[in-house]
Protein backbone atom coordinates (compact mmCIF):
# COMPACT_ATOMS: atom_id res chain seq x y z
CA UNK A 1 222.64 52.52 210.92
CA UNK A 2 222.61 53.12 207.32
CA UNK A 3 220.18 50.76 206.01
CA UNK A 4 220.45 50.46 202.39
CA UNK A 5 224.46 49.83 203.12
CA UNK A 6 223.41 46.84 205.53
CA UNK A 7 220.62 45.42 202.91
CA UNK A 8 223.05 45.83 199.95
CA UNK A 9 225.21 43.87 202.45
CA UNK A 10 222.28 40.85 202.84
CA UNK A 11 221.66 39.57 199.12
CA UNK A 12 218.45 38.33 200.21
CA UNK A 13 216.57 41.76 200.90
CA UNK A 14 217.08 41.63 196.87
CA UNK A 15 214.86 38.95 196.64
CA UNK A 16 212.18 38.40 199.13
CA UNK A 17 210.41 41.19 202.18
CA UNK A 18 211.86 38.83 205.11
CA UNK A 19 209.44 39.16 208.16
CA UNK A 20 210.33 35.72 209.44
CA UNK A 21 213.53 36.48 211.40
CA UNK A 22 211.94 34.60 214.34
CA UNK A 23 212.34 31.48 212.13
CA UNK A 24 215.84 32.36 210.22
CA UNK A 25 217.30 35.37 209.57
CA UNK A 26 219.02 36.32 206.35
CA UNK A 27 222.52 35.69 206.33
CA UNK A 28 224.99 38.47 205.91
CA UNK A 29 227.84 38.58 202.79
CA UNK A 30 230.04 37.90 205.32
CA UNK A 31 228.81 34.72 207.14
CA UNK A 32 227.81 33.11 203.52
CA UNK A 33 231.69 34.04 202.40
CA UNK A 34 233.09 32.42 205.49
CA UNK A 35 230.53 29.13 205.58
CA UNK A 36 230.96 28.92 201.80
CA UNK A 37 234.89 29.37 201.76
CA UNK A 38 235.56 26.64 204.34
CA UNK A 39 233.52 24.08 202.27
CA UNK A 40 234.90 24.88 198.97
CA UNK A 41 238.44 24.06 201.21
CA UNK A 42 236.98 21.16 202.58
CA UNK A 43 236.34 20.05 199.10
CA UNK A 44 239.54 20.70 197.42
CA UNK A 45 242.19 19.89 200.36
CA UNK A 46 240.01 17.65 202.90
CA UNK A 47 238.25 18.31 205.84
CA UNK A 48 240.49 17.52 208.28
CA UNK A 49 243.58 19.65 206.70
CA UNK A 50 240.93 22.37 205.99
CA UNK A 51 240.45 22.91 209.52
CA UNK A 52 243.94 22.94 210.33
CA UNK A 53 244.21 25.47 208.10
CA UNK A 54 241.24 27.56 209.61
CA UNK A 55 242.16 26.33 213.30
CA UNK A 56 242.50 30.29 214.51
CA UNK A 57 238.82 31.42 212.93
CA UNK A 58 237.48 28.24 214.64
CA UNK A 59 239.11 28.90 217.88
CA UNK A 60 237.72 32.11 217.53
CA UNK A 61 234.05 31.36 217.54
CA UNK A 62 234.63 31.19 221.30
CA UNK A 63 235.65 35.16 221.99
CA UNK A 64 233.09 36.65 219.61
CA UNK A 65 230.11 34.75 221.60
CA UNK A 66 231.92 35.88 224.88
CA UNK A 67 232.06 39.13 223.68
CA UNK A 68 228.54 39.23 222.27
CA UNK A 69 226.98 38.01 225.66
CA UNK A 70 229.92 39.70 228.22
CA UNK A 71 231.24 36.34 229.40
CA UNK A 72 234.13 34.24 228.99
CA UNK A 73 235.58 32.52 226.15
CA UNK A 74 235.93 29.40 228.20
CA UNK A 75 232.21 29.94 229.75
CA UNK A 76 231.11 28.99 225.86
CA UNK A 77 230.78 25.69 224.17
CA UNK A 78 229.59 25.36 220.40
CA UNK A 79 226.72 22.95 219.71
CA UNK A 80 224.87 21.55 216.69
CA UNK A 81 221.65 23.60 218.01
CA UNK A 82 219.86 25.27 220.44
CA UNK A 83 217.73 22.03 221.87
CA UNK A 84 220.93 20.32 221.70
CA UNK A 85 222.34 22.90 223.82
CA UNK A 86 219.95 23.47 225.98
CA UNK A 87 219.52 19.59 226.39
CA UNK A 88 223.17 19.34 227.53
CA UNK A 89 222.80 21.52 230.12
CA UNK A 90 219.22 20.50 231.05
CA UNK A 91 220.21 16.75 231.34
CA UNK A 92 223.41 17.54 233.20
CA UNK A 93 221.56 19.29 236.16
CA UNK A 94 221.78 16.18 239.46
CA UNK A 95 217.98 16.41 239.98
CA UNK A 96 216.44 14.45 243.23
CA UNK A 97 213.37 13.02 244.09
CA UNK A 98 211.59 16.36 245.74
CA UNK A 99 213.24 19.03 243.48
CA UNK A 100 211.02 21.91 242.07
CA UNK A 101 211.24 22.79 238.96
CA UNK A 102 209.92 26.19 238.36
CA UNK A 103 208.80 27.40 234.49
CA UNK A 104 206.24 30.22 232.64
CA UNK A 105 202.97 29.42 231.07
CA UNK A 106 204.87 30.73 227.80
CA UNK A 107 207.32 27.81 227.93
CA UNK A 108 207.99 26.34 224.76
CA UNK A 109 206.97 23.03 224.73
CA UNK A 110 209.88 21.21 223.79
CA UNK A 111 211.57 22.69 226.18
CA UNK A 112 208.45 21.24 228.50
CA UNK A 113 208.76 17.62 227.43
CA UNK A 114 212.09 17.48 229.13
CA UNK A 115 210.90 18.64 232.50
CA UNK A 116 208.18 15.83 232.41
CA UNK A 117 210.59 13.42 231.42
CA UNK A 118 213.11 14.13 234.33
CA UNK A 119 210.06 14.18 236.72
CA UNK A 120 208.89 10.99 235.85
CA UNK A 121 212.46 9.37 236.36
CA UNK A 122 213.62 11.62 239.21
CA UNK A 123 210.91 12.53 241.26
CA UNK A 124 211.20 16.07 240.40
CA UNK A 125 208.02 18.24 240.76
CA UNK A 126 207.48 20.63 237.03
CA UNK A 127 205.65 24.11 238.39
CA UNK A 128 204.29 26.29 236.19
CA UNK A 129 204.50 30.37 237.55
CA UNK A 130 201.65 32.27 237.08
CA UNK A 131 201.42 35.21 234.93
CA UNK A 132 200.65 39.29 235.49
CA UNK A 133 197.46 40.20 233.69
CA UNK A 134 199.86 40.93 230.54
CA UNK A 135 201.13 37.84 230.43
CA UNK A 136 204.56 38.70 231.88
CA UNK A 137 205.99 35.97 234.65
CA UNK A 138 204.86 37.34 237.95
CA UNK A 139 208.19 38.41 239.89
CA UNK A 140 206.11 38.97 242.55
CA UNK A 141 204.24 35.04 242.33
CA UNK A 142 208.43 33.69 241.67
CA UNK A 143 209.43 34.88 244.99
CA UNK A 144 206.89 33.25 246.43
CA UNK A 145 207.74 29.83 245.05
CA UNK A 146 211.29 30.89 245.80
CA UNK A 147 210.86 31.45 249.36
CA UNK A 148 209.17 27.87 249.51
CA UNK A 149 212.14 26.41 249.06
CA UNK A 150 213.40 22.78 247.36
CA UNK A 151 213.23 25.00 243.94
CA UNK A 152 216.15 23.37 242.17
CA UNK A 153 215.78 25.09 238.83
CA UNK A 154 214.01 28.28 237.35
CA UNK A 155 213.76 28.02 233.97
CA UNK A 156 212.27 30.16 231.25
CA UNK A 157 212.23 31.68 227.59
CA UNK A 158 213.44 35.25 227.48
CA UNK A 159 210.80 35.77 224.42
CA UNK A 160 208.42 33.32 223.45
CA UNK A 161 208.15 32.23 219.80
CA UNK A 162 204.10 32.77 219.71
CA UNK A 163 203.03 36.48 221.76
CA UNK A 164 205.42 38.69 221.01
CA UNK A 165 206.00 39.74 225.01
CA UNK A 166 209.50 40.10 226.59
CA UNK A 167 210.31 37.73 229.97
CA UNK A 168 212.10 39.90 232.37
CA UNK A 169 214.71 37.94 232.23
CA UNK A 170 217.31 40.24 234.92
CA UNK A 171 214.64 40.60 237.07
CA UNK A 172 214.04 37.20 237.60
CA UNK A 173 218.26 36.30 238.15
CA UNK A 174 218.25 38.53 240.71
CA UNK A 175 215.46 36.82 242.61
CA UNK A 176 217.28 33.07 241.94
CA UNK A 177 220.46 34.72 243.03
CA UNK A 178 219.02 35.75 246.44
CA UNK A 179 217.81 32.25 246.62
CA UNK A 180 220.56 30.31 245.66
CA UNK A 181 218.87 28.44 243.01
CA UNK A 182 220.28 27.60 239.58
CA UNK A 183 218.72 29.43 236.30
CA UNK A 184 218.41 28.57 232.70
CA UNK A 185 217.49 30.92 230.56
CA UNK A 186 216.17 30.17 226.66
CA UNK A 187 217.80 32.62 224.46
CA UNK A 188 216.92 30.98 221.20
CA UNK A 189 215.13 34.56 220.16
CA UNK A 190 216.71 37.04 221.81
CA UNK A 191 220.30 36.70 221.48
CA UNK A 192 220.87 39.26 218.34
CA UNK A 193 217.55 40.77 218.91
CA UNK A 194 218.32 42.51 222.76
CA UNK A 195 221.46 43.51 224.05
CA UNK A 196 222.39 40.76 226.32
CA UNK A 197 224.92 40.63 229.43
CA UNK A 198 224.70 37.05 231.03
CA UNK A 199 225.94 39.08 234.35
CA UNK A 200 223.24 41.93 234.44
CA UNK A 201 220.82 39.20 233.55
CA UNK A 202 222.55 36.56 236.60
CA UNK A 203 221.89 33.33 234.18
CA UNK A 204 223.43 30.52 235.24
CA UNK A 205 223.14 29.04 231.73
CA UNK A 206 221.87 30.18 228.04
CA UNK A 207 221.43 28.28 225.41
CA UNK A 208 220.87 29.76 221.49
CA UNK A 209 220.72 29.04 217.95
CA UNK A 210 222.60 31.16 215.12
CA UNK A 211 219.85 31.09 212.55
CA UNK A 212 217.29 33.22 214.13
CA UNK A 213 218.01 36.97 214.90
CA UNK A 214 221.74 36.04 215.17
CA UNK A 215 222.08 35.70 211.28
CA UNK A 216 224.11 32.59 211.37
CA UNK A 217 224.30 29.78 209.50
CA UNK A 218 221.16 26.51 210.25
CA UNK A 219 222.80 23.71 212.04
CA UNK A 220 224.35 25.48 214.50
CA UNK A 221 224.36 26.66 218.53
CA UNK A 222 225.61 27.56 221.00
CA UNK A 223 225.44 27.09 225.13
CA UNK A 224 227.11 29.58 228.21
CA UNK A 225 227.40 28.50 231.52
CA UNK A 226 229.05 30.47 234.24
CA UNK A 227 232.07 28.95 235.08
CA UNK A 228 231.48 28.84 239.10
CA UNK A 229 228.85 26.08 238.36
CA UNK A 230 230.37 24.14 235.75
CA UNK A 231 231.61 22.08 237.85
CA UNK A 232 228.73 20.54 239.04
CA UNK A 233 227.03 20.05 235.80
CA UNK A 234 228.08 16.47 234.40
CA UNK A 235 226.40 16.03 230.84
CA UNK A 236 224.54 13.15 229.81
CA UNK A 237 226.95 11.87 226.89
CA UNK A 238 231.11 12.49 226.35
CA UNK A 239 233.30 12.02 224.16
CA UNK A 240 237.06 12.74 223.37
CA UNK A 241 236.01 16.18 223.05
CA UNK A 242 234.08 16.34 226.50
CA UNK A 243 237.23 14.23 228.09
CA UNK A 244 240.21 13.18 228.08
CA UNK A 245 241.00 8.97 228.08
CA UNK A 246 242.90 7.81 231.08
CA UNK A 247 244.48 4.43 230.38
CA UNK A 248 243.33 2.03 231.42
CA UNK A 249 239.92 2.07 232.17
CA UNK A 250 239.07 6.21 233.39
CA UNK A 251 238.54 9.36 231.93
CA UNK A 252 238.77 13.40 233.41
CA UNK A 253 236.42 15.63 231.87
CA UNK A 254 237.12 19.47 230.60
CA UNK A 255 237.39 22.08 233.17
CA UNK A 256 235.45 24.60 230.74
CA UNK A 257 232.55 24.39 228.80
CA UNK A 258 233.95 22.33 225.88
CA UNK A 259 232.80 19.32 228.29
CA UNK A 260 229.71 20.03 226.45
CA UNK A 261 230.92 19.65 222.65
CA UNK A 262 231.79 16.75 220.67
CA UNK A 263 234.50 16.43 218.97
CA UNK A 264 232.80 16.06 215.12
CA UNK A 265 230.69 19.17 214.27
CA UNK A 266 229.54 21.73 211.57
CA UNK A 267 233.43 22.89 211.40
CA UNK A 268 232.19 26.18 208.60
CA UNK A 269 228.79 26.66 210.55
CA UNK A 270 231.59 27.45 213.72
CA UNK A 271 233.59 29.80 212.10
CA UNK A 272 230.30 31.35 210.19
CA UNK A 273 228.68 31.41 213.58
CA UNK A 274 231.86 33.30 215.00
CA UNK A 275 231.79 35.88 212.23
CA UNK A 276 227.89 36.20 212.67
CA UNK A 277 228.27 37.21 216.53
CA UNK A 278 231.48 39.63 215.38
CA UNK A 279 228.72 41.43 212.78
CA UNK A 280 225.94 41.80 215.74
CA UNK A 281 228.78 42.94 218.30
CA UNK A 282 229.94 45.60 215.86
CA UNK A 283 226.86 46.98 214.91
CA UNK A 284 225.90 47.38 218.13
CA UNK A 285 223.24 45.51 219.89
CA UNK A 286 221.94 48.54 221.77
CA UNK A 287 221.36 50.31 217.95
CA UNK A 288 219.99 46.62 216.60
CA UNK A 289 218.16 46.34 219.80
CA UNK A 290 216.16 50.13 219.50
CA UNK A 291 215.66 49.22 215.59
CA UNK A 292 214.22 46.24 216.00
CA UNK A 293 211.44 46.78 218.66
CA UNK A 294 210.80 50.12 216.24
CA UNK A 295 210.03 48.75 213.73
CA UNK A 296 207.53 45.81 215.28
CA UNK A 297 205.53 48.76 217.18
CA UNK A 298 205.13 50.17 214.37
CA UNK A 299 203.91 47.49 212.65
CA UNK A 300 201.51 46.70 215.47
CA UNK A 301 200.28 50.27 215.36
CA UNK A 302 199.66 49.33 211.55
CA UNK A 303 197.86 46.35 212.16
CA UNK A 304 195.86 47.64 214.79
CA UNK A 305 194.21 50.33 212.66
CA UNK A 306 193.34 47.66 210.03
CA UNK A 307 189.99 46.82 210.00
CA UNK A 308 189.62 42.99 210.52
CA UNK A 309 192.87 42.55 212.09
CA UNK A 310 193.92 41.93 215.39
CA UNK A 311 196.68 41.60 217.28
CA UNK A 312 197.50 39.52 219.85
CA UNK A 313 200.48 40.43 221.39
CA UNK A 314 200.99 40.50 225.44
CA UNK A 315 203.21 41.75 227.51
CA UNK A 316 204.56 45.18 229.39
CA UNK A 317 207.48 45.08 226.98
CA UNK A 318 206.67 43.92 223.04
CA UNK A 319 209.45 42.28 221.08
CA UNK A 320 210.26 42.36 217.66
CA UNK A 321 207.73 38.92 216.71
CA UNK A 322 204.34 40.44 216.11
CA UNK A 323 201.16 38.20 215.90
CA UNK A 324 197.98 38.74 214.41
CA UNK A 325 195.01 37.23 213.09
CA UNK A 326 192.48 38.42 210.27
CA UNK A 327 188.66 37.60 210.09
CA UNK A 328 187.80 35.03 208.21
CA UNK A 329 191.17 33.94 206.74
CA UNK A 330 193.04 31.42 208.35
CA UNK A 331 196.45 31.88 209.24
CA UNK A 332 198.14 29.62 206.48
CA UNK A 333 196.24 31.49 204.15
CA UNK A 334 197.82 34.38 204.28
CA UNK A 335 201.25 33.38 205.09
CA UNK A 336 200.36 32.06 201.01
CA UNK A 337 198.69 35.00 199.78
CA UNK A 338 202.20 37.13 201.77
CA UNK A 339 204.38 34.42 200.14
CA UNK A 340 202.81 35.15 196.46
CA UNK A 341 203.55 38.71 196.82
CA UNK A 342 207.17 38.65 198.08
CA UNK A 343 206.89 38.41 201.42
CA UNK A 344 207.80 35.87 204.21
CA UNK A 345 205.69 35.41 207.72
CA UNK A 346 205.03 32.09 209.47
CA UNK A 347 202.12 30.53 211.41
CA UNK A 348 202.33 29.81 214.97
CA UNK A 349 201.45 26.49 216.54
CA UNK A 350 199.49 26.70 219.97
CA UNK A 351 200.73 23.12 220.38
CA UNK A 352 204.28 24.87 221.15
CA UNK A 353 203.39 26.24 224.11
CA UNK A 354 201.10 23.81 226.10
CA UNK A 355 201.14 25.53 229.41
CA UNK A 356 199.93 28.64 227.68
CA UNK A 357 195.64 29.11 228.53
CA UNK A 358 195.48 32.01 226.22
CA UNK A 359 197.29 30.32 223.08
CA UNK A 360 194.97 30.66 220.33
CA UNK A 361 194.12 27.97 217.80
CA UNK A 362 197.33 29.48 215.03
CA UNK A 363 198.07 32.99 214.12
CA UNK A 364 200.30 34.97 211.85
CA UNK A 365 203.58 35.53 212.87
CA UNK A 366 205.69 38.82 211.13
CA UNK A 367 209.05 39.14 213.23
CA UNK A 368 211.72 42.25 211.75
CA UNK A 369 214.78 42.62 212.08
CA UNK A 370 216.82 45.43 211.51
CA UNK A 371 217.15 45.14 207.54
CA UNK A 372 213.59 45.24 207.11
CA UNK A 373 212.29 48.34 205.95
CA UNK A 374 208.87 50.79 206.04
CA UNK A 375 208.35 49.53 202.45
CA UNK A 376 208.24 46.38 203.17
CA UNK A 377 206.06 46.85 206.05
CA UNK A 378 203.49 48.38 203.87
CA UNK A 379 203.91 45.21 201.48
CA UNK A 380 202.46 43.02 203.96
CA UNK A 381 200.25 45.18 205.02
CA UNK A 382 198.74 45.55 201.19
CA UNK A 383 198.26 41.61 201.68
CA UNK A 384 195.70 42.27 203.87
């Protein structure tokens, strides 16, 4: 990769050490061009006759997020976000009184308030999989569960927001796959951080956001699902998008993911979003991929050789979100004391992962991406 080409390319690494990709990535010249060029056409022709206009770099939002994740364009739906996504799916899934719903301790907890929900009003059991000693989901305590049977649904994060560890996210598709049972997989922060194949990993759905490691523009996301098992998924709300009308009183629902849409959306977050996955894809997620979790071990190799700081990070595999704490400053403290000097990190919240017993009280969070730079490591480290 040549960096400084790919920073000169971001107009933010101009302005601010970024080390809170985990949160929202800076943008790339040319996402901002595209998002910015549709709205300044929105606002001089009209909205509706500036999407006409754009209808082919809409359309193609679909076959650079295929391309990005090896599926199909019409396995690929565009949402408003990733909760909204994944709630589409979620909610569309014909739970029964008796159904097991199988999750990590490192589930994020919004993701949690929806199993609870469906329990209560289903009769669905929510289990939570116990971890290795790393902190990893235990393949080996998943098969067990598996082999149980009435599992309905395994669902998971591929990386947590809050520990920095890596969900072996193939691993367990392979199990549900022997099992028969359906598998959602939370791809919110590692969908333009790993190189992703939704067939080596055997999802049956993934749902992501574009502002994270993606680079895309806020207020958008997107959602896969396979096509064998679209069929069965009915979501909770349509609209003329979702469906057709049949007169007089019935409607037929898309064959292909669209059921999932509606029809009004962020029409220059699609096409940004589209041009965002096109970037990742021809970079190369395998080179983003090897940069990335570079950079973070080094950082955590920086970190660890600090006196007073300590890192908290689990898991056989680190990602590229690196937590730490330092002794006697609180967490928001020196996300300020970072944030004077140029640089961005953010604070966890333990309350975001409820299931997790070794969650502790808040810590820093510093997540790279590929942009990022030794320098800039060192700048955050001269914070502490």
């Amino acid at each position: 990769m040549d960096i400084d080409e790919l920073r000169s390319d971001t107009p933010g690494c101009a302005k601010v050490a970024h080390l809170n990709n985990a949160g929202a990535a800076l943008p790339p010249r040319p996402v901002i061009d595209a998002v910015a060029g549709h709205f300044e056409q929105e606002s001089l022709i009209g909205g509706y006759e500036a999407a006409e206009r754009n209808e082919a770099a809409i359309a193609h939002f679909y076959d650079a997020v295929a391309r990005l994740l090896g599926a199909r364009p019409d396995e690929i739906a565009f949402v408003e976000n990733a909760t909204r996504a994944w709630d589409m799916a979620f909610y569309a899934i014909p739970f029964a009184d008796g159904d097991r719903i199988l999750t990590t301790t490192s589930e994020y907890s919004s993701n949690a308030i929806a199993y609870q929900q469906v329990a209560a009003a289903k009769g669905a059991r929510v289990e939570v999989v116990p971890d290795e000693p790393d902190g990893t989901l235990s393949l080996d305590a998943l098969e067990a569960e598996l082999a149980k049977g009435d599992v309905r649904l395994v669902s998971l994060n591929h990386i947590p927001t809050h520990n920095g560890l890596i969900n072996p996210a193939a691993e367990v598709g392979r199990l549900c796959r022997a099992h028969g049972v359906l598998y959602l997989l939370d791809a919110c922060q590692s969908v333009g951080h790993l190189a992703l194949d939704v067939d080596e990993i055997g999802c049956d759905i993934l749902s992501a956001t574009g502002r994270k490691f993606l680079r895309g523009p806020r207020g958008t996301g997107f959602l896969y699902v396979r096509r064998e098992i679209l069929r069965t998924l009915v979501p909770p709300f349509l609209d003329l998008q979702a469906a057709d009308w049949k007169a007089p009183n019935g409607f037929e629902m898309r064959e292909d993911a669209q059921r999932f849409e509606t029809w009004e959306r962020h029409v220059a977050g699609q096409i940004g979003l589209g041009v965002a996955a096109d970037y990742a894809a021809d970079l190369g997620m395998e080179r983003i991929e090897d940069r990335v979790l570079g950079l973070a071990a080094r950082l955590r190799e920086e970190l660890s050789a600090r006196p007073g700081a300590t890192v908290l990070d689990r898991g056989a595999r680190p990602s590229g979100i690196v937590t730490f704490t330092v002794d006697g400053r609180d967490p928001a403290a020196v996300k300020a004391a970072a944030g004077e000097r140029g640089v961005n990190v953010n604070v966890t919240n333990p309350l975001s992962h409820g299931y997790d017993p070794h969650a502790r009280p808040a810590a820093v969070r510093a997540s790279v991406h590929y942009y990022n730079t030794d320098e800039e490591l060192e700048r955050l480290l001269s914070v502490l």
